[in-house]
Protein backbone atom coordinates (compact mmCIF):
# COMPACT_ATOMS: atom_id res chain seq x y z
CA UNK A 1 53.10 7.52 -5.43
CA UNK A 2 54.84 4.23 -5.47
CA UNK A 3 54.58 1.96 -2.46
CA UNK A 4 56.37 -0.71 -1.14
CA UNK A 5 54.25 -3.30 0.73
CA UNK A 6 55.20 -6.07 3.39
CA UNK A 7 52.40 -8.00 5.28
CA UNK A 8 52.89 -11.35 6.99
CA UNK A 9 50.79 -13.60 9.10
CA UNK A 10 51.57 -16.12 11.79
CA UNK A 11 49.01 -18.32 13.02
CA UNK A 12 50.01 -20.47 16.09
CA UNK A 13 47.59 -23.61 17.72
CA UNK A 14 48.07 -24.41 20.86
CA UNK A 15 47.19 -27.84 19.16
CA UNK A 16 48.01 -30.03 15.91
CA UNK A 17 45.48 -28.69 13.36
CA UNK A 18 44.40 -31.95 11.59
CA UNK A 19 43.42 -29.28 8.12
CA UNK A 20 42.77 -26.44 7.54
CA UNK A 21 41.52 -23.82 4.62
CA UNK A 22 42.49 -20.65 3.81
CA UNK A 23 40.82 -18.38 1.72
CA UNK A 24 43.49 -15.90 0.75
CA UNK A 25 42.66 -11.81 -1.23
CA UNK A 26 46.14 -10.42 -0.79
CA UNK A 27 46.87 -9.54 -4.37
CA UNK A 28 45.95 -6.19 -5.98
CA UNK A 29 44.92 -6.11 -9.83
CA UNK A 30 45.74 -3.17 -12.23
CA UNK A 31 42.91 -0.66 -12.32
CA UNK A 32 42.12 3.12 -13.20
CA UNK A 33 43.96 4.07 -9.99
CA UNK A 34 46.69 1.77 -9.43
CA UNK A 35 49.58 -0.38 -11.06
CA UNK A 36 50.81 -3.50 -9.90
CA UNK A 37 55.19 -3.39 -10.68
CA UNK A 38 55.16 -6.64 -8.66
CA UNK A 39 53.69 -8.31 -6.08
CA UNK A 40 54.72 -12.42 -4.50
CA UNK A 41 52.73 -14.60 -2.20
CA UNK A 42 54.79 -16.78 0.34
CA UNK A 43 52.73 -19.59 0.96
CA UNK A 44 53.61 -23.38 2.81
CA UNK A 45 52.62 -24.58 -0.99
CA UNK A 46 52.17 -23.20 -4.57
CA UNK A 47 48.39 -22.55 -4.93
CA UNK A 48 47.11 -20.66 -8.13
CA UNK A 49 45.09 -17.47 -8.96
CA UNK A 50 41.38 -17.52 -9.37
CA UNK A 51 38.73 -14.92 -9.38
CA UNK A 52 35.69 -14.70 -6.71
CA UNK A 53 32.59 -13.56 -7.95
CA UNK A 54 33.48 -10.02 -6.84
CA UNK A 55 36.47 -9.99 -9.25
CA UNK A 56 39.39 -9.97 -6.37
CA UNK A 57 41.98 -12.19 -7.31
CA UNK A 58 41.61 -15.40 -4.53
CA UNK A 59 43.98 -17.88 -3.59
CA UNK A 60 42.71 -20.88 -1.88
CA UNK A 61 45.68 -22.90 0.71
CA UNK A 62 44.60 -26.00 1.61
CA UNK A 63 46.36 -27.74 4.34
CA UNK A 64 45.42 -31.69 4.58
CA UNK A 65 48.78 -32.52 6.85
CA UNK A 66 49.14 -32.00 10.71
CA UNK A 67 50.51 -28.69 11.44
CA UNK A 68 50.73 -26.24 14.54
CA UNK A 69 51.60 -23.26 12.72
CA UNK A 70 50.86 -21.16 9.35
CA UNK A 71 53.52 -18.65 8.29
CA UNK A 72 51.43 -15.96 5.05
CA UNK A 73 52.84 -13.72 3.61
CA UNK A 74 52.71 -11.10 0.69
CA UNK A 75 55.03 -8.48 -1.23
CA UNK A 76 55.62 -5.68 -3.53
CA UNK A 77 55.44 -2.75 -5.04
CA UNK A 78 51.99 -0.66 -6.75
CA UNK A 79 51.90 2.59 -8.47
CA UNK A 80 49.10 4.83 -6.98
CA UNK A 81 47.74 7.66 -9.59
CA UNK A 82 46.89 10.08 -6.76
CA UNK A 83 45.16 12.44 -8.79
CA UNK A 84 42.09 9.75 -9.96
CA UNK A 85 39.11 10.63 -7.43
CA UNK A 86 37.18 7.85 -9.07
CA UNK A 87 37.26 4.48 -10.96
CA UNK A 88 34.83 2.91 -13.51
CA UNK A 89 34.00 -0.81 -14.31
CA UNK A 90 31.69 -2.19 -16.90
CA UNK A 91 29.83 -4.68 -13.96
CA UNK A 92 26.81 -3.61 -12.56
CA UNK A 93 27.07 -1.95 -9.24
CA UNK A 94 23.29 -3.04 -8.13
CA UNK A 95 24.30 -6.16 -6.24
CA UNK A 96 25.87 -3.25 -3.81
CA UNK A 97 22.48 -2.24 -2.65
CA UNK A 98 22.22 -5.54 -0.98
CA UNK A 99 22.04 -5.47 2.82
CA UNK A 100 24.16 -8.03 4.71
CA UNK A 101 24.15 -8.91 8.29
CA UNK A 102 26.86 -6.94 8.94
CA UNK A 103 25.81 -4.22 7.08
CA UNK A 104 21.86 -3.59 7.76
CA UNK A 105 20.52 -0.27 8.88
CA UNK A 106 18.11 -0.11 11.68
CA UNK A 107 16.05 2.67 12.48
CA UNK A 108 18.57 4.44 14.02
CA UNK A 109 21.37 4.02 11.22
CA UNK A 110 18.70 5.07 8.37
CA UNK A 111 17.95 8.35 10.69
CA UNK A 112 21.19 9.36 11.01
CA UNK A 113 21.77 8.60 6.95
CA UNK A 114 18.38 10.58 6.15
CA UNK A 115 19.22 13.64 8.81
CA UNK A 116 22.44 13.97 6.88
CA UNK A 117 21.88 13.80 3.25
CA UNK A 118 18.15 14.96 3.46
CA UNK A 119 16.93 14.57 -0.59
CA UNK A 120 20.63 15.19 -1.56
CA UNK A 121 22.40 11.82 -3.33
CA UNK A 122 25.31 13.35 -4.80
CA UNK A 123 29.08 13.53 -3.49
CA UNK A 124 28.89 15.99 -1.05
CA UNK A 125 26.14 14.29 0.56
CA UNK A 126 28.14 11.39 1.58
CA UNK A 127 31.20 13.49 2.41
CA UNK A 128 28.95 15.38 4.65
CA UNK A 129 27.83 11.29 6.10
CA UNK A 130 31.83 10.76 6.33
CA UNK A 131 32.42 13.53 8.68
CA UNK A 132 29.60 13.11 10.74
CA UNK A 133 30.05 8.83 11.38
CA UNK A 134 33.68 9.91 12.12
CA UNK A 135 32.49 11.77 14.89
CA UNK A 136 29.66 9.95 16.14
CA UNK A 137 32.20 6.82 16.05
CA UNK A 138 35.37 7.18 18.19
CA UNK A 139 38.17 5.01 16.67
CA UNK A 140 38.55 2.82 19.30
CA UNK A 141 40.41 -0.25 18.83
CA UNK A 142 39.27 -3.65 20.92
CA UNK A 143 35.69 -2.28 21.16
CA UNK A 144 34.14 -4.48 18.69
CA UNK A 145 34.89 -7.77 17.35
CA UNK A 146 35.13 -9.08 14.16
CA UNK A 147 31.63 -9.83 14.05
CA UNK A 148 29.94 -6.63 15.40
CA UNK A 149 27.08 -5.39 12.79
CA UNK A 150 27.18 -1.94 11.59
CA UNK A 151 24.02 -1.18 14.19
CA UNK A 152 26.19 -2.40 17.16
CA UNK A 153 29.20 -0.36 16.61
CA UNK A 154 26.72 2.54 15.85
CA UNK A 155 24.83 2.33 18.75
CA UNK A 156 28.02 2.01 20.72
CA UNK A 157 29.32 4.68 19.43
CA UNK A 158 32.97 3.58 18.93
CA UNK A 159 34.84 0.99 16.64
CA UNK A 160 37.81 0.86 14.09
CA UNK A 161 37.73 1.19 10.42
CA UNK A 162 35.95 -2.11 9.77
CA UNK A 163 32.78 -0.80 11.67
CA UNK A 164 32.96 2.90 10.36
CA UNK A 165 32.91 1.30 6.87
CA UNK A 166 29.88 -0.99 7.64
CA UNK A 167 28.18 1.95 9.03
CA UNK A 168 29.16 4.24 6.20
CA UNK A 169 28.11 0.77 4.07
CA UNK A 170 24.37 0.58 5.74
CA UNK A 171 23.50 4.41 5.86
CA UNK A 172 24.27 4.91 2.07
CA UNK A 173 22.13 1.50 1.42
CA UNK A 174 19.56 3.06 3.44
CA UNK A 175 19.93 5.61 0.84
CA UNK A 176 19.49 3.85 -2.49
CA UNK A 177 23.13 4.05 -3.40
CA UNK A 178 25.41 1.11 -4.17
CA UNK A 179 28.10 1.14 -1.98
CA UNK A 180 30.85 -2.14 -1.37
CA UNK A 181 33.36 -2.20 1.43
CA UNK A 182 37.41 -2.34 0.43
CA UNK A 183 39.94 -4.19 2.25
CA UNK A 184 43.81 -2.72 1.19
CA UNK A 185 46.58 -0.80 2.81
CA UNK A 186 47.03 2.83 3.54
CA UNK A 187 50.39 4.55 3.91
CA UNK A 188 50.33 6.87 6.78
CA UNK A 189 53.05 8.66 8.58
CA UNK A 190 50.09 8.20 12.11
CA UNK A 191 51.69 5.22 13.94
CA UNK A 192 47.77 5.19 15.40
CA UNK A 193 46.30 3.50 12.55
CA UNK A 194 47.24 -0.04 11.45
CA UNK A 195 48.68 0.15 7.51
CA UNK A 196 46.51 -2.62 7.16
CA UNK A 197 42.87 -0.52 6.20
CA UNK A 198 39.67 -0.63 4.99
CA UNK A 199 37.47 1.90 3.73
CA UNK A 200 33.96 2.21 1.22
CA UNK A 201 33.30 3.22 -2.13
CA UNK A 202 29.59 4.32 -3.05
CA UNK A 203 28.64 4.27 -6.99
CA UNK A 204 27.65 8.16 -8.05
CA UNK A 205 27.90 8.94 -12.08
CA UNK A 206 28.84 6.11 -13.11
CA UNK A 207 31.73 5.82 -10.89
CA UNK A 208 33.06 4.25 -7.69
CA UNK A 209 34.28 7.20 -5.30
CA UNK A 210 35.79 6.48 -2.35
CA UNK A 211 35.29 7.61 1.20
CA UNK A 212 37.61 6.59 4.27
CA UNK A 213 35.43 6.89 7.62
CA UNK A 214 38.58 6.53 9.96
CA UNK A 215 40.37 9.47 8.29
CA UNK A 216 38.21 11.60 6.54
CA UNK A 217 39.71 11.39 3.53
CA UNK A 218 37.43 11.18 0.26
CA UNK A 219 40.08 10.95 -2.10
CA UNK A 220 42.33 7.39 -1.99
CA UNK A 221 45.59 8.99 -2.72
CA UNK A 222 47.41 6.60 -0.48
CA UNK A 223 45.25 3.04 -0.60
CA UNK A 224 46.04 1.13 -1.97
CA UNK A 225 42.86 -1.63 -2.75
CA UNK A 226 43.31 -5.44 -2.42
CA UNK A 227 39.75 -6.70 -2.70
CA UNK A 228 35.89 -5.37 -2.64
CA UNK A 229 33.04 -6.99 -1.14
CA UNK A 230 29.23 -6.20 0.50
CA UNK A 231 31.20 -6.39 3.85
CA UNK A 232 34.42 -7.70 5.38
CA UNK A 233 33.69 -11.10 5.14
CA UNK A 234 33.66 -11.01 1.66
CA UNK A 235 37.06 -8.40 1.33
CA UNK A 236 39.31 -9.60 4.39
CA UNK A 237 42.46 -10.87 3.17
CA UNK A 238 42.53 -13.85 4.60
CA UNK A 239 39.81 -15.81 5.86
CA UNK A 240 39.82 -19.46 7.07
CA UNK A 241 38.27 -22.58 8.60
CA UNK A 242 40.21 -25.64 10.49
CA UNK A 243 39.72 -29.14 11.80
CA UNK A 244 41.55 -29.32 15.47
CA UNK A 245 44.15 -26.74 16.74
CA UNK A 246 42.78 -25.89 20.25
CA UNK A 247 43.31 -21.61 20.58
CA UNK A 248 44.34 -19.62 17.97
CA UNK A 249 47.00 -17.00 18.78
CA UNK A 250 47.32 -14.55 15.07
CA UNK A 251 50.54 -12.51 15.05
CA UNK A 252 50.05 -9.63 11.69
CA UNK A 253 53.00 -7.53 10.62
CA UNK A 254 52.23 -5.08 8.24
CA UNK A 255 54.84 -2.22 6.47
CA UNK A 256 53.70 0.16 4.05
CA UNK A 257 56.49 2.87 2.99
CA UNK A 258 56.92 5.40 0.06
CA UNK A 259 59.50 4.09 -3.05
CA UNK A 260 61.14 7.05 -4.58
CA UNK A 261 60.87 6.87 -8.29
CA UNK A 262 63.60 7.36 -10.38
CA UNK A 263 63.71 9.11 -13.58
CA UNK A 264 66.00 8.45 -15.87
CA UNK A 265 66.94 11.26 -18.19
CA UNK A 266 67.54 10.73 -21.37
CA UNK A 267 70.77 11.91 -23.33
């Protein structure tokens, strides 16, 4: 599947920001699973490519002028192999088992996680966890905020797909298997669900599989991944800090659609 992606981001101070940061993972790299054809950053000002420590591909605006408003925004197209279940990488995947706050299991979270799997640690295990955080958490958008741990939204019982993946993130912990959150886009034809996703991938046989809380889907056949992290705050693609500005009003538009491929046959 080839898809075509459009995401911008307004930011709008009620005041003159005197500077301001922004730390930017909204570029994809070619992997096992997907394909970058082409992909362009509009930013106020060239910045270039780096990598974070995670291996996402970061770009870092700075802003040292006045300014009351920040216009982002990203394009292009990616080839998704839907048929790969599962990607391998030569780093280690043990830095996953680290707990963050966002992340940690209580009592309650590592209960759920052991009731669940039981003594089973293979696939089906956490695609049985999946279903079961899916309906134990409602989707419910404006019931958390960006900084609710994964024991908050549990105990609440609702969230969106940032707090089913911390959830997913702290039971499989819980469970001795590395798991890392994903920030990306998914292509759905349900107008419910932003295009704008996240979702988890948990290291089994030497592989990262993946496993989408929100919509019960194990297999990514329509994410496509920007960055990986322990949680959101190390994934979100785009993440800032600013001197002055007053209130913040953020405006997102996000379009992912199917490209039709063409084949060209040959004479």
């Amino acid at each position: 599947m080839r898809l075509s992606i459009s995401h911008e981001t307004t930011y709008h101070y009620d005041d003159q920001v005197r500077a301001s940061i922004q730390y930017l993972r909204l570029t994809p790299h070619d992997s096992e699973r997907q394909h970058v054809l082409s992909w362009q950053l509009d930013l106020p000002r060239p910045v270039r490519a780096q990598l974070d420590p995670f291996g996402n591909i970061l770009h870092v605006l700075t802003l040292d002028e006045p300014h009351e408003a920040i216009i982002i925004g990203a394009r292009g197209q990616v080839d998704i192999d839907e048929l790969r279940e599962a990607e391998h990488e030569s780093q280690s995947a043990l830095p996953f088992l680290r707990f963050t706050r966002l992340t940690e299991a209580d009592e309650a979270l590592r209960e759920f996680a052991r009731r669940q799997c039981f003594s089973r640690r293979d696939r089906s295990a956490l695609i049985d966890l999946m279903h079961a955080l899916n309906q134990h958490m409602t989707y419910t958008p404006g019931s958390t905020e960006v900084d609710t741990s994964a024991a908050q939204a549990f105990a609440g019982r609702a969230g969106v797909c940032q707090d089913h993946t911390h959830a997913f993130l702290a039971c499989a912990r819980s469970l001795g298997i590395p798991a890392r959150y994903v920030s990306g886009y998914l292509y759905s034809e349900n107008c419910e669900h932003l295009a704008s996703h996240a979702w988890a991938e948990a290291w089994l046989d030497d592989a990262w599989y993946s496993f989408d809380v929100t919509n019960e889907l194990a297999r990514p056949e329509r994410h496509l991944k920007l960055a990986v992290g322990l949680d959101y705050l190390d994934a979100c693609p785009v993440r800032g800090m600013r001197r002055g500005g007053g209130c913040e009003q953020m405006h997102a538009k996000v379009f992912v659609s199917p490209t039709p491929v063409l084949l060209v046959q040959q004479q």
